[in-house]
N, C-alpha and C. Protein backbone atom coordinates (compact mmCIF):
# COMPACT_ATOMS: atom_id res chain seq x y z
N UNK A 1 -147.75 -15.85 -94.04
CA UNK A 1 -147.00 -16.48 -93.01
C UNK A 1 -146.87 -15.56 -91.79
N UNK A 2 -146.85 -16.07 -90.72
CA UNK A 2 -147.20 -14.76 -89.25
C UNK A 2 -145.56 -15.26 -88.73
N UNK A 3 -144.98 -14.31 -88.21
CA UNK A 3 -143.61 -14.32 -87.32
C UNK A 3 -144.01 -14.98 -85.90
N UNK A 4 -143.13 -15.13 -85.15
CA UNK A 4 -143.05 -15.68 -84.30
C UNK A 4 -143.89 -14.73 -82.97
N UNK A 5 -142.97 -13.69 -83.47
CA UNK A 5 -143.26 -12.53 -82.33
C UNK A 5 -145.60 -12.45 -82.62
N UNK A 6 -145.37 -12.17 -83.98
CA UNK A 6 -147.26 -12.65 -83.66
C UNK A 6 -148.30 -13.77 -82.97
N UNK A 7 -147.56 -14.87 -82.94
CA UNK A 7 -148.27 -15.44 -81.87
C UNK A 7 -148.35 -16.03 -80.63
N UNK A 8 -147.99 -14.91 -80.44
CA UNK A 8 -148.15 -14.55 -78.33
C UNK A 8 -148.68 -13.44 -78.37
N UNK A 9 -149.82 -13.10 -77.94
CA UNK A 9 -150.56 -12.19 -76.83
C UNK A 9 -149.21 -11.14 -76.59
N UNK A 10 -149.60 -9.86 -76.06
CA UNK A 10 -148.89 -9.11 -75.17
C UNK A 10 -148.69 -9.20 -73.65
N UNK A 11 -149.95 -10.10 -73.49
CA UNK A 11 -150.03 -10.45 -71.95
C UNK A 11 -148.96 -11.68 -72.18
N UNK A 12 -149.26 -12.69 -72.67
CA UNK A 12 -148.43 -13.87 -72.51
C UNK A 12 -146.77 -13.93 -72.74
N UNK A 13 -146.46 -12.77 -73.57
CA UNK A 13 -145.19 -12.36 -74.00
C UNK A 13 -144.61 -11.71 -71.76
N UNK A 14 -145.50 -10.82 -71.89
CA UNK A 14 -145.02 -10.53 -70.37
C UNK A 14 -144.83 -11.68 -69.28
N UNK A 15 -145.66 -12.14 -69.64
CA UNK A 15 -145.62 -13.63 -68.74
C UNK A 15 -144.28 -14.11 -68.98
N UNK A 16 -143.95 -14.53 -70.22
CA UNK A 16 -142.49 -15.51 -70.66
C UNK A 16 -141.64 -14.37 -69.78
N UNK A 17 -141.87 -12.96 -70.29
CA UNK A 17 -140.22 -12.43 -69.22
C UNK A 17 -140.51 -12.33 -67.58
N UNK A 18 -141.68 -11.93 -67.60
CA UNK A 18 -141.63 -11.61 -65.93
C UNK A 18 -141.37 -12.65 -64.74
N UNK A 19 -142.50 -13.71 -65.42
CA UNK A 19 -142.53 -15.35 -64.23
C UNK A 19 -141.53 -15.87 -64.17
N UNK A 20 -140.20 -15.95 -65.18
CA UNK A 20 -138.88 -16.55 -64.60
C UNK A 20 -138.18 -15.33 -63.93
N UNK A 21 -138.33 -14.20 -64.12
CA UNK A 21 -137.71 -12.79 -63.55
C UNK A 21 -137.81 -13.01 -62.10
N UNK A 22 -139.11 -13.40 -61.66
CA UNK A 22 -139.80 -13.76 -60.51
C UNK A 22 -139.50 -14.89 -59.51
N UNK A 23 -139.36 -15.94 -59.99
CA UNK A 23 -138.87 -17.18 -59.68
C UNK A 23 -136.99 -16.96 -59.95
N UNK A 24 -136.65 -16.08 -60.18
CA UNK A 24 -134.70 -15.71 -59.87
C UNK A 24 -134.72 -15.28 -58.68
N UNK A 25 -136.14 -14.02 -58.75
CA UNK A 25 -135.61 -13.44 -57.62
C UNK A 25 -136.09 -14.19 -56.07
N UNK A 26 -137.69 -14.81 -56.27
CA UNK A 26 -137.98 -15.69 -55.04
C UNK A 26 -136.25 -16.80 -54.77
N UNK A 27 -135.80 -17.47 -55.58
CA UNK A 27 -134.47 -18.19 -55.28
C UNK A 27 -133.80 -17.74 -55.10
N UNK A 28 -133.61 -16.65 -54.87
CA UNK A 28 -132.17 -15.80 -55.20
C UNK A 28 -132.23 -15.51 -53.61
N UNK A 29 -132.91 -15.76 -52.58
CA UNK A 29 -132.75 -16.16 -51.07
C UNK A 29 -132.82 -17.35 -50.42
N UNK A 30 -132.33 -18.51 -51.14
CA UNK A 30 -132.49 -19.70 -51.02
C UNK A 30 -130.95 -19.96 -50.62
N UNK A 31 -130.93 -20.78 -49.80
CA UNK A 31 -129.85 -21.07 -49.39
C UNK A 31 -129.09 -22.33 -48.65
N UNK A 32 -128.13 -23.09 -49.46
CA UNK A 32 -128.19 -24.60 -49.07
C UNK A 32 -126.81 -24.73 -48.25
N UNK A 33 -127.40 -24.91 -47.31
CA UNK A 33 -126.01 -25.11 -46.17
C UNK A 33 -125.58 -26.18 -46.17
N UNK A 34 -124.62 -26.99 -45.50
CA UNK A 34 -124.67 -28.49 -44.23
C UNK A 34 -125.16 -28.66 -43.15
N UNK A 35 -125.62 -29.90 -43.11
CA UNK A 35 -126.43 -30.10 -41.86
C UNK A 35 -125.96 -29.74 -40.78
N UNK A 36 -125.63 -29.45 -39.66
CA UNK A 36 -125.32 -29.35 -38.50
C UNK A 36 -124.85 -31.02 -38.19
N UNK A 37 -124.04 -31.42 -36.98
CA UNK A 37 -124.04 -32.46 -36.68
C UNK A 37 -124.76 -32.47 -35.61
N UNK A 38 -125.34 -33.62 -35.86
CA UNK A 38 -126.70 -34.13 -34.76
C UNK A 38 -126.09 -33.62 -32.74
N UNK A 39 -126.55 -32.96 -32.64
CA UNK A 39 -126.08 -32.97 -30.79
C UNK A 39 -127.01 -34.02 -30.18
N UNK A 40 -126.40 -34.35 -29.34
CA UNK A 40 -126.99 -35.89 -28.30
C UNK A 40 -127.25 -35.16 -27.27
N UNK A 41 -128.27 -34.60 -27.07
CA UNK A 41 -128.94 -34.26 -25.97
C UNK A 41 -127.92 -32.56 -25.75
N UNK A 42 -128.46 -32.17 -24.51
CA UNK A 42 -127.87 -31.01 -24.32
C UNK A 42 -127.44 -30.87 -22.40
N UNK A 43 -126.44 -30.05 -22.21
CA UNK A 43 -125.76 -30.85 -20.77
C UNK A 43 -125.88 -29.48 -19.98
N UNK A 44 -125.45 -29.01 -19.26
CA UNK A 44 -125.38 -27.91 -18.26
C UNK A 44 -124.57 -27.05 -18.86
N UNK A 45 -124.56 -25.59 -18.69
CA UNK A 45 -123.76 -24.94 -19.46
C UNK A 45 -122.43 -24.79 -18.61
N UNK A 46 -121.53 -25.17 -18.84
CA UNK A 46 -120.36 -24.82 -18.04
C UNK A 46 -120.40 -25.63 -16.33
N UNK A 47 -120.03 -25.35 -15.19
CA UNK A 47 -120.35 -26.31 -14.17
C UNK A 47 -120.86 -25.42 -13.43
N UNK A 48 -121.92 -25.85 -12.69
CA UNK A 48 -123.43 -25.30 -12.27
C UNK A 48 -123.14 -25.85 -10.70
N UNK A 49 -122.83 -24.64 -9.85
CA UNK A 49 -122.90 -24.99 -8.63
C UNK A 49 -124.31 -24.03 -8.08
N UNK A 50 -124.80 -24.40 -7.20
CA UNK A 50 -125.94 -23.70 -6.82
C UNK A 50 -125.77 -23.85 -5.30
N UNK A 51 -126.43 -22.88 -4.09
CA UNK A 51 -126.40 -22.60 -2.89
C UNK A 51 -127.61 -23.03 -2.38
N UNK A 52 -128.67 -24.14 -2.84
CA UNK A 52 -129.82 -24.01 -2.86
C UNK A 52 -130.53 -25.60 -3.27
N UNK A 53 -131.23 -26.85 -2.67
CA UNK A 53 -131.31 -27.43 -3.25
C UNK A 53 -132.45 -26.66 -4.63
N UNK A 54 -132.62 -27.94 -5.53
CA UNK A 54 -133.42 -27.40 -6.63
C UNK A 54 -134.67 -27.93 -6.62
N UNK A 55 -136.17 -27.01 -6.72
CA UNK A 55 -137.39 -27.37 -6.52
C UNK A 55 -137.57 -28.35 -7.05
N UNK A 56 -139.24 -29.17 -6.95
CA UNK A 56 -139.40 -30.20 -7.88
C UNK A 56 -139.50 -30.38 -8.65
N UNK A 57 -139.37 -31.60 -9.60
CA UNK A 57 -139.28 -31.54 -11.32
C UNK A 57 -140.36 -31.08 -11.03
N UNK A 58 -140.40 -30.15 -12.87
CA UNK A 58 -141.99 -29.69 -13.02
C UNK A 58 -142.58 -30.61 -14.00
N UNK A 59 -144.12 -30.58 -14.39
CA UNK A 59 -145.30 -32.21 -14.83
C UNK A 59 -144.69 -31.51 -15.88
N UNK A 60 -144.39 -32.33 -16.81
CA UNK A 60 -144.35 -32.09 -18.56
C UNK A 60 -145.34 -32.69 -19.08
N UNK A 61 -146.01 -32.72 -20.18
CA UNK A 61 -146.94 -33.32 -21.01
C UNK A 61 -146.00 -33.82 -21.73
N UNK A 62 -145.92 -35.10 -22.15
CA UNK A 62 -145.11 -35.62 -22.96
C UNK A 62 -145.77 -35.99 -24.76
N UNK A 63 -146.80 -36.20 -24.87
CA UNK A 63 -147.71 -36.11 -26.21
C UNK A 63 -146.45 -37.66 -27.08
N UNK A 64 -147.40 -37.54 -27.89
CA UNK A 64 -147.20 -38.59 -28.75
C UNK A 64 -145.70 -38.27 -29.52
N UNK A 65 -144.81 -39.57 -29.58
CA UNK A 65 -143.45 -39.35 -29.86
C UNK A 65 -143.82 -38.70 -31.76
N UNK A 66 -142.57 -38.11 -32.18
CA UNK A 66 -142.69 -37.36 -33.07
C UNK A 66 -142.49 -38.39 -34.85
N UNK A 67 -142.03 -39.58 -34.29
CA UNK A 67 -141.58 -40.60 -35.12
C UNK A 67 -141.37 -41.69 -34.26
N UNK A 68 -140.86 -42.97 -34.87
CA UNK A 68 -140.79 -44.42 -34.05
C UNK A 68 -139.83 -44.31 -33.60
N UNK A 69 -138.98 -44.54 -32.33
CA UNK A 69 -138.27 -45.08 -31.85
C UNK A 69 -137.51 -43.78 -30.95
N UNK A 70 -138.27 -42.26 -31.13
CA UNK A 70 -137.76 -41.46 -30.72
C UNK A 70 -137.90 -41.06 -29.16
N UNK A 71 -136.82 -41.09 -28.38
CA UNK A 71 -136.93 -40.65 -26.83
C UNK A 71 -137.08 -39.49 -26.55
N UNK A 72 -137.93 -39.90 -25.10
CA UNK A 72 -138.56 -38.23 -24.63
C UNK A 72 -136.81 -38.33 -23.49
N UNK A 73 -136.61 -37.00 -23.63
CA UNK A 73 -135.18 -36.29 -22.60
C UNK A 73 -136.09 -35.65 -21.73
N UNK A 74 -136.36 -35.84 -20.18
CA UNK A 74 -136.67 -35.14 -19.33
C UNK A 74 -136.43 -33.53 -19.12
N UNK A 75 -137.33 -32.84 -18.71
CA UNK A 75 -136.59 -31.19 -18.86
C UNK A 75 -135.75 -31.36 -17.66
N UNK A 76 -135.62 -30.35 -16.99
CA UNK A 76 -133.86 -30.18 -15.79
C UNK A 76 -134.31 -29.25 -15.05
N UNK A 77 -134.13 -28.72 -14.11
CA UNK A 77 -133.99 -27.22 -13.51
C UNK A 77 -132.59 -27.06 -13.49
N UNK A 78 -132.07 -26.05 -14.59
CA UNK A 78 -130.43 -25.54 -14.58
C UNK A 78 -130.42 -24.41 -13.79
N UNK A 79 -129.46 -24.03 -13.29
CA UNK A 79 -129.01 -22.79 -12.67
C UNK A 79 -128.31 -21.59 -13.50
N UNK A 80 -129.25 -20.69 -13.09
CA UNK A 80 -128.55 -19.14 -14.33
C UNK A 80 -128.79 -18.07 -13.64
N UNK A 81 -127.70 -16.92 -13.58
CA UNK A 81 -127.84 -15.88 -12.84
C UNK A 81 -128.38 -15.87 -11.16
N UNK A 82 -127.74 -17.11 -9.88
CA UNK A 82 -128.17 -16.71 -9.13
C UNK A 82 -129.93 -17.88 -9.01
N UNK A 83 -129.99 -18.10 -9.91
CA UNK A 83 -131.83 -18.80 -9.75
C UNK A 83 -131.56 -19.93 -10.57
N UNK A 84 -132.89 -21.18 -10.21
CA UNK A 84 -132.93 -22.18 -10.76
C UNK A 84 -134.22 -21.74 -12.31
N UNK A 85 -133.92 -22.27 -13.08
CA UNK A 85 -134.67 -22.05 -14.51
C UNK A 85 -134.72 -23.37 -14.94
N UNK A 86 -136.33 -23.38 -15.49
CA UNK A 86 -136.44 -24.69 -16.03
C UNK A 86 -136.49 -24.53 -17.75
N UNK A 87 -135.28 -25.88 -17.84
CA UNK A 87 -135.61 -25.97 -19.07
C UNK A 87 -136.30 -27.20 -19.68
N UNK A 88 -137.00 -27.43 -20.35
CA UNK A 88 -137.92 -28.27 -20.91
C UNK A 88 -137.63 -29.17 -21.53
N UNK A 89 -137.90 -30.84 -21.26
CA UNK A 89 -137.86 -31.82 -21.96
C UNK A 89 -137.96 -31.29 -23.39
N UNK A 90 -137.50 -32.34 -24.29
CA UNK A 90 -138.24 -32.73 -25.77
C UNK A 90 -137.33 -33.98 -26.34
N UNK A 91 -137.62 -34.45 -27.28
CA UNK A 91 -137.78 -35.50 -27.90
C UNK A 91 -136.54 -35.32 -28.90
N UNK A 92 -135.85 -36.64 -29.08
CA UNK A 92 -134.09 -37.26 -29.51
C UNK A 92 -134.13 -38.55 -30.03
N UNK A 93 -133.51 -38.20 -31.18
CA UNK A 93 -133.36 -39.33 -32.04
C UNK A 93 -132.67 -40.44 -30.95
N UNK A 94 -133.00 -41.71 -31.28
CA UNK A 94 -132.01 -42.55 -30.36
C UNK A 94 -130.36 -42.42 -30.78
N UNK A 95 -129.70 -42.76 -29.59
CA UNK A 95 -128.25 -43.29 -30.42
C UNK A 95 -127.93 -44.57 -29.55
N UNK A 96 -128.21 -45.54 -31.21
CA UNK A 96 -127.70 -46.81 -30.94
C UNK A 96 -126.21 -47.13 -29.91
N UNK A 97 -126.30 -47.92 -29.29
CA UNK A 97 -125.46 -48.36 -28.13
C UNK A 97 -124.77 -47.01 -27.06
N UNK A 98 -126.37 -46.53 -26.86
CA UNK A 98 -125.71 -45.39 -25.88
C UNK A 98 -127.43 -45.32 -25.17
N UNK A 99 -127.40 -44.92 -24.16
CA UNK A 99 -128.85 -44.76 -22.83
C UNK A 99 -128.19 -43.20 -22.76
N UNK A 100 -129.48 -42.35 -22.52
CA UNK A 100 -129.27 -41.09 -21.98
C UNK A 100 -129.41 -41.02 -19.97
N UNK A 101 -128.23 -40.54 -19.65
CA UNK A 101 -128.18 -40.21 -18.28
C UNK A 101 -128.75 -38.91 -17.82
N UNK A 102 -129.52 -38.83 -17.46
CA UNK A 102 -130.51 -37.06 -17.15
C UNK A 102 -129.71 -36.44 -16.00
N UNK A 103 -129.56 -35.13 -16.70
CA UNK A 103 -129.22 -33.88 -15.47
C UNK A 103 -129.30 -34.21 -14.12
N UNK A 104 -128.35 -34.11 -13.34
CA UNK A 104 -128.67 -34.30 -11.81
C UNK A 104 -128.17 -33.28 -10.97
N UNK A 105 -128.66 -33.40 -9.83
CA UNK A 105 -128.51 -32.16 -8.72
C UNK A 105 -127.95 -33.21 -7.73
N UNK A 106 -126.42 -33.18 -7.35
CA UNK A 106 -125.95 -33.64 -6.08
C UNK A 106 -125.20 -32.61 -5.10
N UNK A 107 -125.61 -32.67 -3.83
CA UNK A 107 -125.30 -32.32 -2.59
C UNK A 107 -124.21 -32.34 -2.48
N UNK A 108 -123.21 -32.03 -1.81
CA UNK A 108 -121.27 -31.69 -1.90
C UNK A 108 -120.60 -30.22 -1.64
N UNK A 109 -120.31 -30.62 0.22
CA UNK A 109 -119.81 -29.74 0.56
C UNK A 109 -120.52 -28.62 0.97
N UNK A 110 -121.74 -28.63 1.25
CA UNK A 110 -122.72 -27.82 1.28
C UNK A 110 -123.70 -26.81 0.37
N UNK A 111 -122.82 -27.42 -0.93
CA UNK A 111 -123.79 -27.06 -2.22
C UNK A 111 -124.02 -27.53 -2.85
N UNK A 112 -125.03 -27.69 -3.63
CA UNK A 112 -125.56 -28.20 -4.91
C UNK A 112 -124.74 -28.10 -6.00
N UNK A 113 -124.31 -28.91 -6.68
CA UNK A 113 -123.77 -29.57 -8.01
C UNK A 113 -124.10 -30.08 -9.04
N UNK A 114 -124.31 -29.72 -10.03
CA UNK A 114 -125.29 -29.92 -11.06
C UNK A 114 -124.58 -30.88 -12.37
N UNK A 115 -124.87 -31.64 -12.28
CA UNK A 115 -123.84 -32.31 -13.46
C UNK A 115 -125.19 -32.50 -14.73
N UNK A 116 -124.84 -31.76 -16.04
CA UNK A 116 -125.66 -31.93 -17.17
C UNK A 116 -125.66 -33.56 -17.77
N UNK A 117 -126.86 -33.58 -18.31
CA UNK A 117 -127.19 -34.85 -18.85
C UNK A 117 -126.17 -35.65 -19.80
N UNK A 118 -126.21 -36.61 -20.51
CA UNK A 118 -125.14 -36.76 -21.39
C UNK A 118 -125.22 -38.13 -21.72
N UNK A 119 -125.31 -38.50 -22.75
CA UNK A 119 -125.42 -40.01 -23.45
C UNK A 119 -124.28 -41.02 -22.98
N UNK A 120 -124.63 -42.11 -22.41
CA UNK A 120 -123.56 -43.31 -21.60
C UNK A 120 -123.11 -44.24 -22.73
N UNK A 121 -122.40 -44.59 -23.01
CA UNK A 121 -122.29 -46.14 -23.65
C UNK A 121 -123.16 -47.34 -22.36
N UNK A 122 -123.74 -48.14 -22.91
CA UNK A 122 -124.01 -49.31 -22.38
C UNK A 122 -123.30 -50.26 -21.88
């Protein structure tokens, strides 16, 4: 009659301890958070006065939406440190009974006023 310990290999015996040893430690940096809550677009940081109107939009390539029903958000030219900086369109889940209003640059008082984008009710 042969014991248990006789039939496994020495290689395969290493195998049984090492490959779950292995797979603790690959998981053992795994890490399950909560989702974030969805942000609806993204708005001006704080209120954006500028001395300057703001150049022209710049061409975006817009490419094929990423899933059905998903909207392209225009990029912006925001104001940071003194200069206009562009930040770049990309693509937003819809939100039912709401239209996105895009970043604008209005005139007032002799400066530019920047009001960030921001989802409307209908």
């Amino acid at each position: 009659m042969h014991s248990d310990r006789s039939r496994f290999s020495p290689t395969r015996r290493a195998a049984v301890v090492v490959l779950p040893a292995l797979a603790a430690l690959a998981l053992g940096g795994c890490v399950v958070a909560p989702v974030p809550p969805p942000q609806y677009g993204y708005a001006a940081s704080g209120y954006e006065v500028a001395n300057m109107p703001p150049p022209a939009p710049r061409y975006e390539v817009v490419g094929v939406a990423p899933y059905p029903g998903a909207i392209w958000i225009n990029g912006f030219w925001g104001w940071n440190s003194g200069r206009y900086v562009w930040n770049r369109g990309y693509w937003h889940a819809p939100r039912p009974g709401y239209q996105w209003a895009p970043h604008r640059w209005v005139p007032q008082d002799g400066a530019w006023h920047g009001h960030g984008g921001r989802w409307e009710r209908r």
